[in-house]
PDB file of N, CA and C in Angstrom:
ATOM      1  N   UNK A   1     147.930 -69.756  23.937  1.00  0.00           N
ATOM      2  CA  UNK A   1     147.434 -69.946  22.593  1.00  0.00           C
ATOM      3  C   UNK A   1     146.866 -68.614  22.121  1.00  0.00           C
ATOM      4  N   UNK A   2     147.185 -68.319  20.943  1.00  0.00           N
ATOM      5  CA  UNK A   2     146.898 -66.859  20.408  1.00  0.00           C
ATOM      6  C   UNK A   2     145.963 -67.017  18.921  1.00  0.00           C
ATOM      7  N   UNK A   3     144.647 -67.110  18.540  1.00  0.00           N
ATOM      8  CA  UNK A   3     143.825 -66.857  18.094  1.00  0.00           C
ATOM      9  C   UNK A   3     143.225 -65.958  17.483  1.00  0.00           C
ATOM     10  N   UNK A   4     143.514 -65.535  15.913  1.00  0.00           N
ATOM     11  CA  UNK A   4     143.045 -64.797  15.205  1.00  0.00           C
ATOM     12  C   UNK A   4     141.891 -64.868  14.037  1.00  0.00           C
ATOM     13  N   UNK A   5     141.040 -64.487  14.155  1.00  0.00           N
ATOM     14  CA  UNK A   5     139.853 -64.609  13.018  1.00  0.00           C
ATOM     15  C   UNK A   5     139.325 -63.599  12.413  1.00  0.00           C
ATOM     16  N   UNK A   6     139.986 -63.198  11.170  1.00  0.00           N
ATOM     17  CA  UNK A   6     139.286 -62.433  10.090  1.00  0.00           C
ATOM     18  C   UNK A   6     137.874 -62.811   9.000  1.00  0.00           C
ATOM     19  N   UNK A   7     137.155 -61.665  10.066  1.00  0.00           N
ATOM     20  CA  UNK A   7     135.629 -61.839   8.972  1.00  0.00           C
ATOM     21  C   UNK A   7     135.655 -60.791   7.861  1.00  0.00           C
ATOM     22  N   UNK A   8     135.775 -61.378   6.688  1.00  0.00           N
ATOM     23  CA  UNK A   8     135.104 -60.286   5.450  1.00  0.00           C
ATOM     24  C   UNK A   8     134.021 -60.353   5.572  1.00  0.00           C
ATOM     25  N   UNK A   9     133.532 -58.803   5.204  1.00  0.00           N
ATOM     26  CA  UNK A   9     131.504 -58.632   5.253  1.00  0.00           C
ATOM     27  C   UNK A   9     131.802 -57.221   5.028  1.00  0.00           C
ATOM     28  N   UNK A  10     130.394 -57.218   4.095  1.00  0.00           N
ATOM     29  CA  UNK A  10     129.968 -55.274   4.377  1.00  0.00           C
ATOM     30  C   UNK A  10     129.338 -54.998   5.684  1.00  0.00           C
ATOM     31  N   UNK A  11     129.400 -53.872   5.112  1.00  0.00           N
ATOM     32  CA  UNK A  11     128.656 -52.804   6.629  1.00  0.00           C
ATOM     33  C   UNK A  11     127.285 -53.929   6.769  1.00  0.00           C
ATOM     34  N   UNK A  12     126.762 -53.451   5.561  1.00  0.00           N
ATOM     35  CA  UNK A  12     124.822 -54.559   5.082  1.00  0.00           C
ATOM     36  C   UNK A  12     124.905 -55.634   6.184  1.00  0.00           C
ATOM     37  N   UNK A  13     125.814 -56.584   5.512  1.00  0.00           N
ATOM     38  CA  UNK A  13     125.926 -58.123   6.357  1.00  0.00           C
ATOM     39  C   UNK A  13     126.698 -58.246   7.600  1.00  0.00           C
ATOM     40  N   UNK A  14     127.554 -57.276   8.150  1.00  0.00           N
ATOM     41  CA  UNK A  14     127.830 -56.921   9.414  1.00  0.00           C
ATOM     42  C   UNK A  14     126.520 -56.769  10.023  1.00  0.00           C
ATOM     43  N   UNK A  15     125.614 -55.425   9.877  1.00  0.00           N
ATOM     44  CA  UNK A  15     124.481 -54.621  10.330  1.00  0.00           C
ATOM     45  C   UNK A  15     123.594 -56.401  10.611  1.00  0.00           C
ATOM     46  N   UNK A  16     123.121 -57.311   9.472  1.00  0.00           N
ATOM     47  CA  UNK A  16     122.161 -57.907   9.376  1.00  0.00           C
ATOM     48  C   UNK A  16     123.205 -59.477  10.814  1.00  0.00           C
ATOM     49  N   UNK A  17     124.257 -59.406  10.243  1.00  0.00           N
ATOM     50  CA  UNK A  17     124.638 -60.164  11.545  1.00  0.00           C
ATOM     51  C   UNK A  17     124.791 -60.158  12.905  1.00  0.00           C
ATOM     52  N   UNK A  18     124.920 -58.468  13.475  1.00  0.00           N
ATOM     53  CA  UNK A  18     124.497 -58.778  14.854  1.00  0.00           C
ATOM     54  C   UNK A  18     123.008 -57.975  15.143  1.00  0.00           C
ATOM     55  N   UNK A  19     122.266 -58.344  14.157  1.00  0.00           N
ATOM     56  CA  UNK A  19     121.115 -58.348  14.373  1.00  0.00           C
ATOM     57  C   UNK A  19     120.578 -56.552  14.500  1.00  0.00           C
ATOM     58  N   UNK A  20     120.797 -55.700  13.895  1.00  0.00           N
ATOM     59  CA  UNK A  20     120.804 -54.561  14.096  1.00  0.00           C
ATOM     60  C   UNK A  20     119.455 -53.903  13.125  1.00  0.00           C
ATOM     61  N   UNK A  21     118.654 -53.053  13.172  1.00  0.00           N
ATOM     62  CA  UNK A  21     117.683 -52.952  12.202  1.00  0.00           C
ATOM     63  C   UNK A  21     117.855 -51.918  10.998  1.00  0.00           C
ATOM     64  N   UNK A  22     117.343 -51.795  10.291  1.00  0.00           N
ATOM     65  CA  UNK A  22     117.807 -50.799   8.678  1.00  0.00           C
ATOM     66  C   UNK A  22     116.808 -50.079   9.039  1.00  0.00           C
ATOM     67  N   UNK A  23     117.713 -48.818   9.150  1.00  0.00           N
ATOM     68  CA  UNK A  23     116.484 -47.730   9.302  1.00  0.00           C
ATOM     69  C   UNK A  23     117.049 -46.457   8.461  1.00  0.00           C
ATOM     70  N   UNK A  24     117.361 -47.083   7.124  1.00  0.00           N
ATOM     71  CA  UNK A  24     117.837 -46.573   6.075  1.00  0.00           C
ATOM     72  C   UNK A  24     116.549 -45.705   5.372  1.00  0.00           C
ATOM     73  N   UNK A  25     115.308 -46.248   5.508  1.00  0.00           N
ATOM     74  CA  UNK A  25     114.147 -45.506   5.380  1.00  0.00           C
ATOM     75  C   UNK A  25     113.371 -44.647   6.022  1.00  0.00           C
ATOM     76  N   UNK A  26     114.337 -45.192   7.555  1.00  0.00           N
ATOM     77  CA  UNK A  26     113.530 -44.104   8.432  1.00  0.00           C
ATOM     78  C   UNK A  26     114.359 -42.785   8.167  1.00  0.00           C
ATOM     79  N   UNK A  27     115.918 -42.904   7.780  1.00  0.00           N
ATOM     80  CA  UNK A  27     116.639 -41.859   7.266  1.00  0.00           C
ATOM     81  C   UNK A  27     116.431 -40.937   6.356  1.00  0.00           C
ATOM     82  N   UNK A  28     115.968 -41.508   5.541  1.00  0.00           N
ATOM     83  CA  UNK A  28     115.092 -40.874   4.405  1.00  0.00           C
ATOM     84  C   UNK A  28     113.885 -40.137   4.462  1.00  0.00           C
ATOM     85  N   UNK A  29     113.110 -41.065   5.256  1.00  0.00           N
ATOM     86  CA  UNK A  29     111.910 -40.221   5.660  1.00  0.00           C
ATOM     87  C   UNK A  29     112.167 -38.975   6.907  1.00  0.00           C
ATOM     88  N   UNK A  30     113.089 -38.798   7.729  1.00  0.00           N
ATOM     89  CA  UNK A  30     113.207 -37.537   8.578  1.00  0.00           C
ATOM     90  C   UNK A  30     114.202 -36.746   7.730  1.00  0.00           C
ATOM     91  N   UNK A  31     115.009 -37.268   7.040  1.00  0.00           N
ATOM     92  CA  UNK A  31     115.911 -36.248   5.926  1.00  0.00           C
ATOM     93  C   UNK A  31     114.618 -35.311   5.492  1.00  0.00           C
ATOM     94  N   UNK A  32     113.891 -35.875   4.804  1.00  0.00           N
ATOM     95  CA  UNK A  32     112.686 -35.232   3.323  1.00  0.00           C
ATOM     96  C   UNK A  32     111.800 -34.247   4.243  1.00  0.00           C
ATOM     97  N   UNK A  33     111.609 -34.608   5.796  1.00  0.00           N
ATOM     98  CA  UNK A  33     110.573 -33.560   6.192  1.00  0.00           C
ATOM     99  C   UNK A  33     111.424 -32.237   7.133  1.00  0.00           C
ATOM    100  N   UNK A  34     112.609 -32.722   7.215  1.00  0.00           N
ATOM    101  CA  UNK A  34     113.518 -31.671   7.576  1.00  0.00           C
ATOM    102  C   UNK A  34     113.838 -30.281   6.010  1.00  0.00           C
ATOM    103  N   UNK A  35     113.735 -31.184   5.361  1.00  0.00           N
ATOM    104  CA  UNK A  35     113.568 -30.357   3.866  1.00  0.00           C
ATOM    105  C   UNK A  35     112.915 -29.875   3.941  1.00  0.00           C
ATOM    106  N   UNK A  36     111.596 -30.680   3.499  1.00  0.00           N
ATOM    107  CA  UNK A  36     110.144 -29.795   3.828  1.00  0.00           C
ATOM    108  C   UNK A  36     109.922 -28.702   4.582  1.00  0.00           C
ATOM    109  N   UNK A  37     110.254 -28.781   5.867  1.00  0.00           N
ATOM    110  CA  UNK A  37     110.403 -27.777   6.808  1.00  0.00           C
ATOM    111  C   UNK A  37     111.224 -26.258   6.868  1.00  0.00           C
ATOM    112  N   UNK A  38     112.337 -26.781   5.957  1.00  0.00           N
ATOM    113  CA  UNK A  38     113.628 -25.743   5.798  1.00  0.00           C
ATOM    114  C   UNK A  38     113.050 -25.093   4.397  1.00  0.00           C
ATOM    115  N   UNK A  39     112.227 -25.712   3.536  1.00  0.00           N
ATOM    116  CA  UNK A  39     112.091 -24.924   2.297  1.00  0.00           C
ATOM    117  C   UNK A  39     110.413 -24.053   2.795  1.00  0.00           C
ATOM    118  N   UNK A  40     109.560 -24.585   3.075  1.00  0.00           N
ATOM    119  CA  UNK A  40     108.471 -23.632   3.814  1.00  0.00           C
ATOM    120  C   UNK A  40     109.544 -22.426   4.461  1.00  0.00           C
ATOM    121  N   UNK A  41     110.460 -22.268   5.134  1.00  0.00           N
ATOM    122  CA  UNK A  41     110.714 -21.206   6.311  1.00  0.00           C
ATOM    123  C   UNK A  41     109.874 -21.518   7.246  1.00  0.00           C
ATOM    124  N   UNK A  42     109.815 -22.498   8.085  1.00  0.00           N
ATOM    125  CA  UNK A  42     109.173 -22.119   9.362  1.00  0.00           C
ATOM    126  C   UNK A  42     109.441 -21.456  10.164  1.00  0.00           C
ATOM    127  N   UNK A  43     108.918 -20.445  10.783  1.00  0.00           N
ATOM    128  CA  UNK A  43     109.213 -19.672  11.765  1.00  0.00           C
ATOM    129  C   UNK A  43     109.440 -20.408  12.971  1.00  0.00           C
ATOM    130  N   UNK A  44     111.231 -20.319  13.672  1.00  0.00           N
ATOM    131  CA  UNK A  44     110.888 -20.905  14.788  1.00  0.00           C
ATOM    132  C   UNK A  44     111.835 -22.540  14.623  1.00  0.00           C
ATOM    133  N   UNK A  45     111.875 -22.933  13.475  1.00  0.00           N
ATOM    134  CA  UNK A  45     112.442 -23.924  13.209  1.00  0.00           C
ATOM    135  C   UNK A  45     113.623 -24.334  13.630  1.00  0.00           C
ATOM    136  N   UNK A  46     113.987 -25.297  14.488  1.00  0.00           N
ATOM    137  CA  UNK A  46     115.243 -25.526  15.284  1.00  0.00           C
ATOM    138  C   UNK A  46     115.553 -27.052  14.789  1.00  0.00           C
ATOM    139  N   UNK A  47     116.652 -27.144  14.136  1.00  0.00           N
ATOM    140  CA  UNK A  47     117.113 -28.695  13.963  1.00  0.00           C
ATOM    141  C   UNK A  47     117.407 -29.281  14.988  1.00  0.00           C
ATOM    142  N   UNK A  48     117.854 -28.946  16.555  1.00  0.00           N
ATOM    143  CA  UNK A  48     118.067 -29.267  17.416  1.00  0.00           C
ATOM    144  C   UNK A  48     117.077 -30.258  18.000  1.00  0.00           C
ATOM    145  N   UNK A  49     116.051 -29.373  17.964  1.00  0.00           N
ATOM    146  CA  UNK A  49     114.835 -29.563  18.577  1.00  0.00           C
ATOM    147  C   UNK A  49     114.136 -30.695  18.256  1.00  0.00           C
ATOM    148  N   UNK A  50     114.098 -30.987  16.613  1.00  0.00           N
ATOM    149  CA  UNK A  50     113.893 -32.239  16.314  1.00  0.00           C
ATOM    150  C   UNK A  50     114.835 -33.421  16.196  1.00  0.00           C
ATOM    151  N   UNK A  51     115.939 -33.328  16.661  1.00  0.00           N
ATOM    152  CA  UNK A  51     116.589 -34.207  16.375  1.00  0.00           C
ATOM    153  C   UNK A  51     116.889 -34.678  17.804  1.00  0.00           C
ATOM    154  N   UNK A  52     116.356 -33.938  18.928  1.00  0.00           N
ATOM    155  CA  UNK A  52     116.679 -34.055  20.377  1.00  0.00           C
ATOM    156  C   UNK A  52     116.191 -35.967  20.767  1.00  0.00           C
ATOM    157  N   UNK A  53     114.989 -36.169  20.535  1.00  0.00           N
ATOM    158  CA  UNK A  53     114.544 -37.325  21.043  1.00  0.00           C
ATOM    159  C   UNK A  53     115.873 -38.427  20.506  1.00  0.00           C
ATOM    160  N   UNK A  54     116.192 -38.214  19.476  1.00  0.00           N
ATOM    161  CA  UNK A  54     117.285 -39.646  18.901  1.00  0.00           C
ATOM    162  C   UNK A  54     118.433 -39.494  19.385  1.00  0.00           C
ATOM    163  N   UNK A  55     118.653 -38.279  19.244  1.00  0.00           N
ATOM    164  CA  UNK A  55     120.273 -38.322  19.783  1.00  0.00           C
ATOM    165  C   UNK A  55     120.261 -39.183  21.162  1.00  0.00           C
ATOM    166  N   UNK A  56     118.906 -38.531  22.157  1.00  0.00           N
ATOM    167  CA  UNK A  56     119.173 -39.272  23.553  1.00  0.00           C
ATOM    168  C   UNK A  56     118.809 -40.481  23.818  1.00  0.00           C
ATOM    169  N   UNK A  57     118.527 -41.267  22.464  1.00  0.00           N
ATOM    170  CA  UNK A  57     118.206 -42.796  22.813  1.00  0.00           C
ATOM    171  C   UNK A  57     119.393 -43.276  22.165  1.00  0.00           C
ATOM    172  N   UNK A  58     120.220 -42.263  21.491  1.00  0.00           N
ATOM    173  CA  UNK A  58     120.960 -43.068  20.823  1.00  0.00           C
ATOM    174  C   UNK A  58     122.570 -43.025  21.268  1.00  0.00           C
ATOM    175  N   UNK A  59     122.467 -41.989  22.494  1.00  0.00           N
ATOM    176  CA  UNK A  59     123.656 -41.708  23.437  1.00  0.00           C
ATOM    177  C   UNK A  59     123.532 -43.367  24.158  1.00  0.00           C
ATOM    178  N   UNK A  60     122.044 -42.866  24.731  1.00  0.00           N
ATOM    179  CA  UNK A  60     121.975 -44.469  25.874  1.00  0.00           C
ATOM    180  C   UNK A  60     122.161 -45.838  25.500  1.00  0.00           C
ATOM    181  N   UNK A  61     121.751 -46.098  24.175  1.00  0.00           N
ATOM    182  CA  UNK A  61     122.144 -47.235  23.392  1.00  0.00           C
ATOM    183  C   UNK A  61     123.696 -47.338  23.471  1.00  0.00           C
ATOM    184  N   UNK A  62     124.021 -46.075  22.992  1.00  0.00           N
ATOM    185  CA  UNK A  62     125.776 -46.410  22.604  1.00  0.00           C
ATOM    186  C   UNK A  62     126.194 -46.390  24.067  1.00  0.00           C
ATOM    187  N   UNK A  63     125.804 -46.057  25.291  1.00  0.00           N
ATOM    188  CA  UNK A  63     125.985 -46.211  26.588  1.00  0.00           C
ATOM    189  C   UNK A  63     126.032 -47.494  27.065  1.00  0.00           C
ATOM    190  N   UNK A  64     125.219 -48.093  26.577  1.00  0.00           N
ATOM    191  CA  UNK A  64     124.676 -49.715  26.774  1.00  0.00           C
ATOM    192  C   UNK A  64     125.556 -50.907  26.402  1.00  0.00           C
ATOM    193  N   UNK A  65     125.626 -50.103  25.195  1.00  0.00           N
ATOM    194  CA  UNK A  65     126.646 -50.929  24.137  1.00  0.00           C
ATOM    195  C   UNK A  65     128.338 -51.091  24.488  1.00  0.00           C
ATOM    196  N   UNK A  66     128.424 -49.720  25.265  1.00  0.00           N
ATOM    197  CA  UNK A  66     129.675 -50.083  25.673  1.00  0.00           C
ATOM    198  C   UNK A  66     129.916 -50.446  27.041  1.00  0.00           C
ATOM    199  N   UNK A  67     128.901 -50.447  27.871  1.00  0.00           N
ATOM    200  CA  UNK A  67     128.871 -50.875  29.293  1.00  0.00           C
ATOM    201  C   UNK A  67     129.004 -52.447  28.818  1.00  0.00           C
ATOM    202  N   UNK A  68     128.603 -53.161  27.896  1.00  0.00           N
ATOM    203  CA  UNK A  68     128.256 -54.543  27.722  1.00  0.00           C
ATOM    204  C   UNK A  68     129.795 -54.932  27.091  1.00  0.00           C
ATOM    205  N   UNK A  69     130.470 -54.416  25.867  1.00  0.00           N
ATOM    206  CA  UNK A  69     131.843 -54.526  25.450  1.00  0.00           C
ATOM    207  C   UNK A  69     133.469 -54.538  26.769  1.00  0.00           C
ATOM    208  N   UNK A  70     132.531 -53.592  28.004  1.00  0.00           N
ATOM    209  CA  UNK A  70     133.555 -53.365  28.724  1.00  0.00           C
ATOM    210  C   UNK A  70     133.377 -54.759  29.617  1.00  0.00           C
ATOM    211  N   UNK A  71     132.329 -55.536  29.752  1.00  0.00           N
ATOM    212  CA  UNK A  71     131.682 -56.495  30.830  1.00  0.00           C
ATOM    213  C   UNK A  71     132.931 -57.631  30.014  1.00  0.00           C
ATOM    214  N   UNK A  72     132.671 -58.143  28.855  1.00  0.00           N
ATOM    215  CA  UNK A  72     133.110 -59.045  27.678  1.00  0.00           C
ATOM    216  C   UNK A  72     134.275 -58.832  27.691  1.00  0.00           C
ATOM    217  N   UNK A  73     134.979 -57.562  27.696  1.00  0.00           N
ATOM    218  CA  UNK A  73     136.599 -57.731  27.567  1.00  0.00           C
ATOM    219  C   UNK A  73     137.121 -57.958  29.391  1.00  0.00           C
ATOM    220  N   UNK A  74     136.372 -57.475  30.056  1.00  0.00           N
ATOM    221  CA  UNK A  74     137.036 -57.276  31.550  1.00  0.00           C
ATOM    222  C   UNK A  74     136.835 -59.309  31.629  1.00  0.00           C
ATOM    223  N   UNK A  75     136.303 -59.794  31.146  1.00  0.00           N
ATOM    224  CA  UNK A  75     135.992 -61.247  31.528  1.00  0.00           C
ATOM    225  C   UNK A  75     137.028 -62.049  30.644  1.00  0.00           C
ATOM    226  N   UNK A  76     137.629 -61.388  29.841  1.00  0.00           N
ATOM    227  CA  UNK A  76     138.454 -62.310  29.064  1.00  0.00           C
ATOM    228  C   UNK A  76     139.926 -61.802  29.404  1.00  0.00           C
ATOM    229  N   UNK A  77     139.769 -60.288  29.870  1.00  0.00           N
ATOM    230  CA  UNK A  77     141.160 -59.853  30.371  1.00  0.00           C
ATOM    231  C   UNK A  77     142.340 -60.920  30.999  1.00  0.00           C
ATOM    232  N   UNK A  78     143.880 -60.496  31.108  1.00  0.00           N
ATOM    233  CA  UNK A  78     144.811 -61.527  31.924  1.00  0.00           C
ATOM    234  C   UNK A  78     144.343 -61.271  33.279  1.00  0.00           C
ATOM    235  N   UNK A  79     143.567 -60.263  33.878  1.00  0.00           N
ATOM    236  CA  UNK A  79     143.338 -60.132  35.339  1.00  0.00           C
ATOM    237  C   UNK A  79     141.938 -60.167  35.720  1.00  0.00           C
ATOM    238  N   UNK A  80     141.407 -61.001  34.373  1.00  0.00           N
ATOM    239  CA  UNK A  80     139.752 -61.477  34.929  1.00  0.00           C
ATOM    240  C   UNK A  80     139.562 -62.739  35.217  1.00  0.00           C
ATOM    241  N   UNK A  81     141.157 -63.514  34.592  1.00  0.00           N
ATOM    242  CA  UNK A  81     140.844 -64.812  34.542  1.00  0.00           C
ATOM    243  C   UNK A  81     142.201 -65.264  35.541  1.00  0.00           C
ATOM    244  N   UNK A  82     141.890 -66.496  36.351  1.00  0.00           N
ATOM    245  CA  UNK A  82     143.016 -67.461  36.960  1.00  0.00           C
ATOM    246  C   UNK A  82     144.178 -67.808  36.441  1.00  0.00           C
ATOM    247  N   UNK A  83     145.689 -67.929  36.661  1.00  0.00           N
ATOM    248  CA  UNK A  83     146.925 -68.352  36.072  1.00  0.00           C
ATOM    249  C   UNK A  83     146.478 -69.710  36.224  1.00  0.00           C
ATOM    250  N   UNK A  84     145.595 -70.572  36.762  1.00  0.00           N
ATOM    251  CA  UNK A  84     145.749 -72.320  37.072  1.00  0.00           C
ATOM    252  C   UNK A  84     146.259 -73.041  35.805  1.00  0.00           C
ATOM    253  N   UNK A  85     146.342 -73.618  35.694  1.00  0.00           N
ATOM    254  CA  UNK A  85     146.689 -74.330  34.578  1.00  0.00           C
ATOM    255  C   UNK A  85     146.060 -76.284  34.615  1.00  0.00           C
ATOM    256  N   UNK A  86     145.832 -76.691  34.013  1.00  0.00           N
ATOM    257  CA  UNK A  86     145.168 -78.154  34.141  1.00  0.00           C
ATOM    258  C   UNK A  86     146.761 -78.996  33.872  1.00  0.00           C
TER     259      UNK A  86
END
């Protein structure tokens, strides 16, 4: 049996359906002080540097995320499951 299901949705109601958080403001708010920062001239100023902490939670998340996608497909795979038949 072969089973297909198309969901229409935006990104918004995708994001709000598997439960994901809007940090559309937190975007905004590190955009504006990266500004801030770049229009002063700080001496010393490295975008790297501040952007270091997210990138590496957000490697491990997407690490997570796909350790868990690979668990879900290996379980539904033709060689995760039995030929028996009822």
């Amino acid at each position: 049996m072969k089973l297909n299901v198309e969901v229409d949705m935006t990104p918004e109601e995708f994001r709000r359906a598997m439960g994901l958080p809007d940090v559309h403001l937190f975007q905004q708010e590190l955009m504006q002080k990266i500004r801030e920062q770049m229009e002063a001239g700080v001496d010393g100023y490295d975008p790297l540097s501040l952007f270091k902490p997210f990138i590496t939670q957000g490697f491990d998340s997407l690490e997570s995320y796909q350790k868990l996608m690979m668990q879900v497909l290996s379980n539904y795979s033709p060689m995760g499951t039995s030929n028996k038949r009822s």
